[in-house]
N, C-alpha and C. Protein backbone atom coordinates (compact mmCIF):
# COMPACT_ATOMS: atom_id res chain seq x y z
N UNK A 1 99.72 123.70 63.12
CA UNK A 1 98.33 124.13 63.04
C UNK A 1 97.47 123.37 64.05
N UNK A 2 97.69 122.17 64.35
CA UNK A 2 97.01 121.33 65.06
C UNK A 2 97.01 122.23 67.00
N UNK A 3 98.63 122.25 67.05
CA UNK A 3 98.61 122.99 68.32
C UNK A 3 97.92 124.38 68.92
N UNK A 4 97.63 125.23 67.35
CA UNK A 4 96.85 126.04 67.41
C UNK A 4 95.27 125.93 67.77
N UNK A 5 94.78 124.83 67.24
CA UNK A 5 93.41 124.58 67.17
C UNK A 5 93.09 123.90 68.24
N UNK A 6 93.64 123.20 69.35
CA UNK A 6 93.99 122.17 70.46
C UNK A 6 94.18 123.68 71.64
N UNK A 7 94.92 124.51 71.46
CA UNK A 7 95.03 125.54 72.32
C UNK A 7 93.65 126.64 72.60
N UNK A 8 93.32 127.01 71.10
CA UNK A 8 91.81 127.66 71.13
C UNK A 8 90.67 126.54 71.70
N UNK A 9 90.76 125.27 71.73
CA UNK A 9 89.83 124.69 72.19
C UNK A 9 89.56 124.67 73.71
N UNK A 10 90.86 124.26 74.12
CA UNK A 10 91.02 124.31 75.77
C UNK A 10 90.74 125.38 76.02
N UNK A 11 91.06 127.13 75.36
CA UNK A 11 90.60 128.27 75.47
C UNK A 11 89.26 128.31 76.08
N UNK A 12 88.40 127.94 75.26
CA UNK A 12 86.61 128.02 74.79
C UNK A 12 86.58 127.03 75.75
N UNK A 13 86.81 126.09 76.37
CA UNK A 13 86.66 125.02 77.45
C UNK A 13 86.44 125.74 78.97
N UNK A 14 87.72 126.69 79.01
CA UNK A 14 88.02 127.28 80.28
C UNK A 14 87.19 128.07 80.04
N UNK A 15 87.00 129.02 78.90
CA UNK A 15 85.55 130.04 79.05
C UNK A 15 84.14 129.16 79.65
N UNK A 16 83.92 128.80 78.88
CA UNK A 16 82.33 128.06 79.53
C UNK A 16 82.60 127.43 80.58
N UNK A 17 83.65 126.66 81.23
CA UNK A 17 83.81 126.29 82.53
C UNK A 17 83.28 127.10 83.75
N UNK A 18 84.02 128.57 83.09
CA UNK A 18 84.41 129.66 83.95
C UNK A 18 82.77 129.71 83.99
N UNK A 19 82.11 130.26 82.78
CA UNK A 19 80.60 130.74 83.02
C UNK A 19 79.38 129.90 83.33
N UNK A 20 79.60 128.33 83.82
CA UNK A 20 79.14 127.39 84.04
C UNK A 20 78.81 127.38 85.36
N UNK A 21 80.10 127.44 86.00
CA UNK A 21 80.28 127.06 87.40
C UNK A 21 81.25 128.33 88.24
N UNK A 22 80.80 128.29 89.45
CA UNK A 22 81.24 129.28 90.43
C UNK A 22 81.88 128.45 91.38
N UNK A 23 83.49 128.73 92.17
CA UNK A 23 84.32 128.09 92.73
C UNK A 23 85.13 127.92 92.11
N UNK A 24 85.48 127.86 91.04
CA UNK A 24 86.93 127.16 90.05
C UNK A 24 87.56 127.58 89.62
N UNK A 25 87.60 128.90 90.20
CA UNK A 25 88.54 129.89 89.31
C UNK A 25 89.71 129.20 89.29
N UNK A 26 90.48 128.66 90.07
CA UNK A 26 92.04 128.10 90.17
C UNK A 26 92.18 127.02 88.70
N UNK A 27 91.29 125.92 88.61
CA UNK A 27 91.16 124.95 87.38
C UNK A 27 91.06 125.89 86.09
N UNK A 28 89.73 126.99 85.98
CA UNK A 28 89.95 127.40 85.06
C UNK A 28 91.20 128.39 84.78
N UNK A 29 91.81 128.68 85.68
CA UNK A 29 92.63 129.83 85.44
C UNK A 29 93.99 129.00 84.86
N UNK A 30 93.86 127.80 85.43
CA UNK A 30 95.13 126.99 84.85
C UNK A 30 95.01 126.36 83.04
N UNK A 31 93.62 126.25 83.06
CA UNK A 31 93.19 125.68 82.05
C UNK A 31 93.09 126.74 80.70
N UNK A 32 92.50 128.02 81.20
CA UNK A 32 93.94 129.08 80.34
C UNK A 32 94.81 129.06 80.13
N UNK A 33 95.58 128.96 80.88
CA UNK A 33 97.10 128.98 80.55
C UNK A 33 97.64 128.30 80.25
N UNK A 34 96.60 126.58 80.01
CA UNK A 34 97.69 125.42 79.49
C UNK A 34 96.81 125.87 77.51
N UNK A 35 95.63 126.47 77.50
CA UNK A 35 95.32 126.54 76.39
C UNK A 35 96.26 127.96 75.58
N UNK A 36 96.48 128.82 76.26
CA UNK A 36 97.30 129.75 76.18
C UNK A 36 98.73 129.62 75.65
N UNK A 37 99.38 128.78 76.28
CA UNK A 37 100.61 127.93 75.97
C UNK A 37 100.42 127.10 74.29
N UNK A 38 99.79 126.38 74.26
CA UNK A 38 99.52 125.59 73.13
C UNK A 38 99.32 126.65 72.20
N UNK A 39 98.56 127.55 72.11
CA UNK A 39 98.20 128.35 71.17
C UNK A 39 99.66 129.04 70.74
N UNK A 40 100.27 129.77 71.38
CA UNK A 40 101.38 130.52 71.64
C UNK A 40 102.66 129.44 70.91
N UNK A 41 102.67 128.09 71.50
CA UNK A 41 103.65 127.42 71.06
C UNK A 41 103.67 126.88 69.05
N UNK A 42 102.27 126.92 69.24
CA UNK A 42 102.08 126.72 67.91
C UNK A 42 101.89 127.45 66.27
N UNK A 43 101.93 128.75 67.37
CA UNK A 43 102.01 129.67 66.66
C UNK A 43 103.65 130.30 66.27
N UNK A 44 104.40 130.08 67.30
CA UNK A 44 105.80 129.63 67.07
C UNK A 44 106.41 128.71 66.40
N UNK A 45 105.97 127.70 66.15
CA UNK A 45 106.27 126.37 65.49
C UNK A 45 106.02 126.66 64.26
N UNK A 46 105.16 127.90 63.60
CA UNK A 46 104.99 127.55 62.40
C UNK A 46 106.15 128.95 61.90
């Protein structure tokens, strides 16, 4: 459960990053996918 809630966070991180700032698509786009991963893994784990 923890990896779930740790994955949606980094999620909501990379969103407002994204709508914050212009240039970063590469950080945020990674920063999806490491929140993406977590979510995904933890949702496996259970």
């Amino acid at each position: 459960m923890k990896k779930i809630g740790f994955g949606i966070s980094i999620l909501l991180f990379a969103l407002v990053l994204h709508v914050c700032s212009s240039g970063l698509e590469a950080i945020t786009l990674a920063l999806g996918v490491v929140g993406f991963l977590f979510s995904f893994l933890g949702f496996l784990e259970k």
